[in-house]
PDB file of N, CA and C in Angstrom:
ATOM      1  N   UNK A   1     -33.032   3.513  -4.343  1.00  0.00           N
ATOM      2  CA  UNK A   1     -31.891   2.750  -3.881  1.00  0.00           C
ATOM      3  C   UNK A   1     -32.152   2.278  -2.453  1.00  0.00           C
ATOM      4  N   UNK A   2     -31.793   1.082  -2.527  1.00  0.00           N
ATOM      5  CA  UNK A   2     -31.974   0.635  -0.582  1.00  0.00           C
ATOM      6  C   UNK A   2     -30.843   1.347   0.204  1.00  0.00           C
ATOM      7  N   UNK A   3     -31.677   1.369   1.451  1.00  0.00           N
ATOM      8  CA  UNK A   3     -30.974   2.208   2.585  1.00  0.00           C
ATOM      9  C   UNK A   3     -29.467   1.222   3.169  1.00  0.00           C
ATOM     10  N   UNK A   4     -28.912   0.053   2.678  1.00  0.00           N
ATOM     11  CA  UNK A   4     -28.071  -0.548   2.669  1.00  0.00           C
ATOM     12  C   UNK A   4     -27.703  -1.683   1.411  1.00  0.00           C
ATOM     13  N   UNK A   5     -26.694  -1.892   0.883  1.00  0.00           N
ATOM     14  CA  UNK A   5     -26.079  -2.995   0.260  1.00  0.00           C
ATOM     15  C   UNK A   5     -24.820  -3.608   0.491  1.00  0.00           C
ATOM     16  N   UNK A   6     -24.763  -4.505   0.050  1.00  0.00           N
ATOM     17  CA  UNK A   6     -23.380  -5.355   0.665  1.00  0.00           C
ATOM     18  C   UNK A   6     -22.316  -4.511  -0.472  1.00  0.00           C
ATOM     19  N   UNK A   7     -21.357  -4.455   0.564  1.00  0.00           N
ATOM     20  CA  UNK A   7     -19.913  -3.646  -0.116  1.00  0.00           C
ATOM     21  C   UNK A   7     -19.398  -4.481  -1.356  1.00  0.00           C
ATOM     22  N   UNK A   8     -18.790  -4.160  -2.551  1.00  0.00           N
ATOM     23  CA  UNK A   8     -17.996  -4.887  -3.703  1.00  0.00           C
ATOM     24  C   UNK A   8     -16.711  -5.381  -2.612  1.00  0.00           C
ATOM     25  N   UNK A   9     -16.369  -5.752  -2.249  1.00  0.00           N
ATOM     26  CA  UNK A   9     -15.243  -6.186  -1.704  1.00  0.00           C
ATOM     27  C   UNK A   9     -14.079  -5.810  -2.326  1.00  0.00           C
ATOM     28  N   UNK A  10     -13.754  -6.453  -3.387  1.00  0.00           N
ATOM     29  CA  UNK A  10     -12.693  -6.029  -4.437  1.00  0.00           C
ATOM     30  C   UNK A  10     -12.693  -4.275  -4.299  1.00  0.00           C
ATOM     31  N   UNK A  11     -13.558  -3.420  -4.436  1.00  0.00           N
ATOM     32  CA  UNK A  11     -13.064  -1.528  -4.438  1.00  0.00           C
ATOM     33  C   UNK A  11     -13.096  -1.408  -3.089  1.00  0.00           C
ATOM     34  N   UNK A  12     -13.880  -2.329  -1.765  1.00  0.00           N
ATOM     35  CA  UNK A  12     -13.337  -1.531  -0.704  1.00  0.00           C
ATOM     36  C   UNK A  12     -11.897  -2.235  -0.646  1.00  0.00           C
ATOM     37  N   UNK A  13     -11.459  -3.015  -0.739  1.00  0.00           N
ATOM     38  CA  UNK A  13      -9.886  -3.414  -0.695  1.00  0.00           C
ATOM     39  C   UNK A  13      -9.343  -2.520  -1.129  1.00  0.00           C
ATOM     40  N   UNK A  14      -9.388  -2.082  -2.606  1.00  0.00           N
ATOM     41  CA  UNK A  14      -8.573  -0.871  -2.844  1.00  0.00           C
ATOM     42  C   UNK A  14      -8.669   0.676  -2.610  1.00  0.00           C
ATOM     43  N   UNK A  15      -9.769   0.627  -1.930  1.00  0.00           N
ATOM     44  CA  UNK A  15      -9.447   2.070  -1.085  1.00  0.00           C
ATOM     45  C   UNK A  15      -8.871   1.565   0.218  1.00  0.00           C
ATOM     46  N   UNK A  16      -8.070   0.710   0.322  1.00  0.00           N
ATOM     47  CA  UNK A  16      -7.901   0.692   1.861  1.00  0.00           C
ATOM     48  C   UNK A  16      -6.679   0.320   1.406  1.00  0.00           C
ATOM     49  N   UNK A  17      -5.976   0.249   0.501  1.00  0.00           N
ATOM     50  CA  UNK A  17      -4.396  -0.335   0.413  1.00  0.00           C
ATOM     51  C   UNK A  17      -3.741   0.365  -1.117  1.00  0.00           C
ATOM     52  N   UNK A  18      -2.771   0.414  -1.195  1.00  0.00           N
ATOM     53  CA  UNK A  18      -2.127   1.365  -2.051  1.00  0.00           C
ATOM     54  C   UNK A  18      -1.215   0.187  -2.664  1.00  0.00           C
ATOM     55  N   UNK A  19      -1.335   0.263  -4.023  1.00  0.00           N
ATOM     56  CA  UNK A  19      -0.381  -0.807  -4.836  1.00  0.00           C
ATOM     57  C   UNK A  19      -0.248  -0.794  -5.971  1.00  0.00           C
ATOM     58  N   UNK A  20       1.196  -1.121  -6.658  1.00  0.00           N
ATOM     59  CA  UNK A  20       1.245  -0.708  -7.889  1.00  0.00           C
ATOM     60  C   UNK A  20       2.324  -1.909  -8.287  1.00  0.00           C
ATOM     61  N   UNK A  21       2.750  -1.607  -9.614  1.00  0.00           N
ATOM     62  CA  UNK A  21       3.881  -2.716 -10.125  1.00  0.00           C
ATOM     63  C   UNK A  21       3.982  -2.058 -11.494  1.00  0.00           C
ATOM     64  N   UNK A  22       5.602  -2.555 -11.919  1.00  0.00           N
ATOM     65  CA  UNK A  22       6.438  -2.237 -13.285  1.00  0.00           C
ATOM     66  C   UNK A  22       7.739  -1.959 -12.897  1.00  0.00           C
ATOM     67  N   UNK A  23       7.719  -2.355 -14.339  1.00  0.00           N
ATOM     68  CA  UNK A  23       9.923  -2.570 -13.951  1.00  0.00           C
ATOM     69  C   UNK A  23      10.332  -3.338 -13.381  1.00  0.00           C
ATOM     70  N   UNK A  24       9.399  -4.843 -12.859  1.00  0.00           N
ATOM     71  CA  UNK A  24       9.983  -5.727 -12.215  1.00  0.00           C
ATOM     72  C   UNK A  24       9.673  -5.502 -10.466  1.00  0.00           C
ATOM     73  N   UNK A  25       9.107  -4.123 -10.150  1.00  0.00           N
ATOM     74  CA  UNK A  25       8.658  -4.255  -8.719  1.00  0.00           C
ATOM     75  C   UNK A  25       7.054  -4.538  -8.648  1.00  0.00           C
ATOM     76  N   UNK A  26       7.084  -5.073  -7.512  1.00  0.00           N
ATOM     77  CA  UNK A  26       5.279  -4.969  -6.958  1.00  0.00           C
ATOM     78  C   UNK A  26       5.463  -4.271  -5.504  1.00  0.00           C
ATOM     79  N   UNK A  27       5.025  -3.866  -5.504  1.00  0.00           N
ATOM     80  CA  UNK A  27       4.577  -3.482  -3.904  1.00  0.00           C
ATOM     81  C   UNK A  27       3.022  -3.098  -3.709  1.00  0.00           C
ATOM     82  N   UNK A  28       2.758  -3.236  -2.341  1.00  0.00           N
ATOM     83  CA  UNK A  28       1.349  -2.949  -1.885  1.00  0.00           C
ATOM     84  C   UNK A  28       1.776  -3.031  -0.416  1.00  0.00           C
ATOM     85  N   UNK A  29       0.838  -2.013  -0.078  1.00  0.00           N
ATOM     86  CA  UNK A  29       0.852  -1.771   1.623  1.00  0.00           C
ATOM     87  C   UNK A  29      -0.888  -1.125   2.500  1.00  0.00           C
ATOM     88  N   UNK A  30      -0.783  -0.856   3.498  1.00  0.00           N
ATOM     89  CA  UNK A  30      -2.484  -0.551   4.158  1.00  0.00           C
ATOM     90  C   UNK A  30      -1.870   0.960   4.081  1.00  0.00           C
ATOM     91  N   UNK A  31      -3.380   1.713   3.275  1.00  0.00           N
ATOM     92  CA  UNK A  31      -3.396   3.145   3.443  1.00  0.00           C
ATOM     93  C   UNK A  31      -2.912   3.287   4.576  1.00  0.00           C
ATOM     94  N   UNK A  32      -3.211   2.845   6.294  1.00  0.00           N
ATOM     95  CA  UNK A  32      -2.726   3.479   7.002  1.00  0.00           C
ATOM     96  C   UNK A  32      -1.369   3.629   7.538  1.00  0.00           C
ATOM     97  N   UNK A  33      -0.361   2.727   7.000  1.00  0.00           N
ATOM     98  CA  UNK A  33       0.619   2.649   7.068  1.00  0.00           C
ATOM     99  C   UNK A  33       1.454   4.143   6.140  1.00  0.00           C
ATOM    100  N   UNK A  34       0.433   4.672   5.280  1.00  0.00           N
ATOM    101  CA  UNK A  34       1.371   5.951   4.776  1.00  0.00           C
ATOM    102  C   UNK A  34       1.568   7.217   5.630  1.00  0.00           C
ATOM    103  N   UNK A  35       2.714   7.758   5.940  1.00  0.00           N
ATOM    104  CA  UNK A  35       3.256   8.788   6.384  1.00  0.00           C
ATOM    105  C   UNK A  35       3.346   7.715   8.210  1.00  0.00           C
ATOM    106  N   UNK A  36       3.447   6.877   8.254  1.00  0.00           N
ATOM    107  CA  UNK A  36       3.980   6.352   9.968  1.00  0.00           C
ATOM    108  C   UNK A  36       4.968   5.048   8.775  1.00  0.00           C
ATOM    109  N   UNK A  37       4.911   4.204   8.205  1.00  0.00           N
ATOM    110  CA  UNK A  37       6.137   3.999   8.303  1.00  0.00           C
ATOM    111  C   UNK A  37       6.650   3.449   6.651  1.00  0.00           C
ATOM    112  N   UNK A  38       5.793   3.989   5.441  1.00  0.00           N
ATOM    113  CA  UNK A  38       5.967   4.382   4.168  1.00  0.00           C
ATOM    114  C   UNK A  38       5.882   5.991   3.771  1.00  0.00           C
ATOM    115  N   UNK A  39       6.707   6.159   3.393  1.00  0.00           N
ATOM    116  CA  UNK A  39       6.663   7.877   2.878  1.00  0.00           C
ATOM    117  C   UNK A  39       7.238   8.281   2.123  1.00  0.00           C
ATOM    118  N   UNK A  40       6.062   9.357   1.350  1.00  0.00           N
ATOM    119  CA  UNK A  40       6.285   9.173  -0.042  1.00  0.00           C
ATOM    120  C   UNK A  40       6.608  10.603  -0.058  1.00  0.00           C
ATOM    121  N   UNK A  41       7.537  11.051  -1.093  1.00  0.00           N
ATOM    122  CA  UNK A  41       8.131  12.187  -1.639  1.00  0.00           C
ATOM    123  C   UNK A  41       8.450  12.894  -2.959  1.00  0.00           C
ATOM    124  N   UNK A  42       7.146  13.237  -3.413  1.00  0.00           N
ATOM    125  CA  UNK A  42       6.794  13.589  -4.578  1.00  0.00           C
ATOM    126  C   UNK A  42       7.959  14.363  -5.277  1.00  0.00           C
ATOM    127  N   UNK A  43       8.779  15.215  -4.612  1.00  0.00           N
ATOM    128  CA  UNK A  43       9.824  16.327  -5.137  1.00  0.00           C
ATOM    129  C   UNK A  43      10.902  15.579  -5.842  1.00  0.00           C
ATOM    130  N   UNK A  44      10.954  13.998  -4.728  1.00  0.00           N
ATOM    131  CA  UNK A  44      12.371  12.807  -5.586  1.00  0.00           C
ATOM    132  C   UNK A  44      11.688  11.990  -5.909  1.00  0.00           C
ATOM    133  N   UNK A  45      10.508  11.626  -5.865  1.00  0.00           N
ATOM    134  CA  UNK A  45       9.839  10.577  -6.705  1.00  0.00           C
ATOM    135  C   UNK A  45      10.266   8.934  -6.010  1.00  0.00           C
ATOM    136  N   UNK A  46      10.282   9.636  -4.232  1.00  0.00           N
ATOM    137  CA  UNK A  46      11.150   8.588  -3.723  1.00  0.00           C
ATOM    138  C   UNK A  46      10.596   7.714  -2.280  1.00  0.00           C
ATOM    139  N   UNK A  47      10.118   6.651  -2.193  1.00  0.00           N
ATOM    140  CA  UNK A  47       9.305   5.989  -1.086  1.00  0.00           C
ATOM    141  C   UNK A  47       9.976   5.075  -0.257  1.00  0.00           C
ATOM    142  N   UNK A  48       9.979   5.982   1.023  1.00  0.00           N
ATOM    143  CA  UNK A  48      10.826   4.741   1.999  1.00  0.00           C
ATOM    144  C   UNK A  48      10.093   4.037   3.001  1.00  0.00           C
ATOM    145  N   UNK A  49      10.588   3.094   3.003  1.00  0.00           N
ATOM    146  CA  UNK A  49       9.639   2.323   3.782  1.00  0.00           C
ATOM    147  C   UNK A  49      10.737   1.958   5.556  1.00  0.00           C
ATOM    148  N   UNK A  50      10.043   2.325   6.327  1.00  0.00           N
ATOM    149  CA  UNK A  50      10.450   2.019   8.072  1.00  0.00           C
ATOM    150  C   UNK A  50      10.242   0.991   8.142  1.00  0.00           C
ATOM    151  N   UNK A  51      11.309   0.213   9.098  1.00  0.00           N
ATOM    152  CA  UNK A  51      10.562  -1.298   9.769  1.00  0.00           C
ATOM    153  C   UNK A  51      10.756  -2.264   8.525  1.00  0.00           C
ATOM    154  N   UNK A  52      11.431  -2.692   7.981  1.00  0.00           N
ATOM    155  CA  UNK A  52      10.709  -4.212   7.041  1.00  0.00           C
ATOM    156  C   UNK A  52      10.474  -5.038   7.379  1.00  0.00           C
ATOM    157  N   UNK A  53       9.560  -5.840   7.089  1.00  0.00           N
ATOM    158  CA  UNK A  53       9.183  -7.070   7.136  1.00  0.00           C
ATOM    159  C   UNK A  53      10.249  -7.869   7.784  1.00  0.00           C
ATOM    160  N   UNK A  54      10.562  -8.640   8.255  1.00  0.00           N
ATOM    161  CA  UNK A  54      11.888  -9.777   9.063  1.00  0.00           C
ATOM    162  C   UNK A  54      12.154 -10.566   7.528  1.00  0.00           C
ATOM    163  N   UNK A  55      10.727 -10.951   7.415  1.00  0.00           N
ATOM    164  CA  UNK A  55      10.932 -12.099   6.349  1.00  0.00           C
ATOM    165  C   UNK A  55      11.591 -11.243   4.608  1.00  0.00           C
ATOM    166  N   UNK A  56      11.293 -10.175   4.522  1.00  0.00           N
ATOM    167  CA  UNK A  56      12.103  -9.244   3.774  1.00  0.00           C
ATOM    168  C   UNK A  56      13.515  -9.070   3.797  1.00  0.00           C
ATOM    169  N   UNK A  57      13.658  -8.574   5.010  1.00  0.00           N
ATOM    170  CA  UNK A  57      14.876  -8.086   5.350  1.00  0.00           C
ATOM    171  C   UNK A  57      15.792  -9.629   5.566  1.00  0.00           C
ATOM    172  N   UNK A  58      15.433 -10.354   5.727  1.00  0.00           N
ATOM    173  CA  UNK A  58      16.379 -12.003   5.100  1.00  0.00           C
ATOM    174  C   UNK A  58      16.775 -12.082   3.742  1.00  0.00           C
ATOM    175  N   UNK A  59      15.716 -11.977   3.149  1.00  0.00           N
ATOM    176  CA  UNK A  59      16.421 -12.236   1.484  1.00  0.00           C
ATOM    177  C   UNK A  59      16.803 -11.119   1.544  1.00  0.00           C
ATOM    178  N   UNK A  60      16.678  -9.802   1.779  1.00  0.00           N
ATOM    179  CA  UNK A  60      18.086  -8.565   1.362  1.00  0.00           C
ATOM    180  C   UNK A  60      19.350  -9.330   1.736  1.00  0.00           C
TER     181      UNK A  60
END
C-alpha cells in the first residue's frame, strides 16, 4: 500500500457530520457541534439543539 492516498471525500464527510432523516425530518450537523450546542439524550430519545440558525428560527 502507498505511504499516502487521496481521501474518498464522500466517508471523510461522514465521519465529520452526523445526519439522519424519516418521518418527514432531515437533519445534519458538524460532529463538533455535539455536546456544545446539540445534545443528545439517549434515556428520552431526545436532541436539543442551542442557538438556531436565524434563518430557522424565521420560519418557526
Amino acid at each position: 500500500m502507498a505511504e499516502s492516498f487521496p481521501p474518498d471525500r464522500t466517508t471523510f464527510k461522514q465521519l465529520t457530520k452526523y445526519s439522519g432523516s424519516g418521518g418527514g425530518l432531515t437533519i445534519n450537523f458538524d460532529a463538533l457541534l455535539l455536546d456544545e450546542r446539540v445534545f443528545w439524550d439517549p434515556a428520552t430519545d431526545t436532541l436539543t439543539i442551542k442557538g438556531t440558525p436565524p434563518n430557522l428560527r424565521e420560519q418557526l
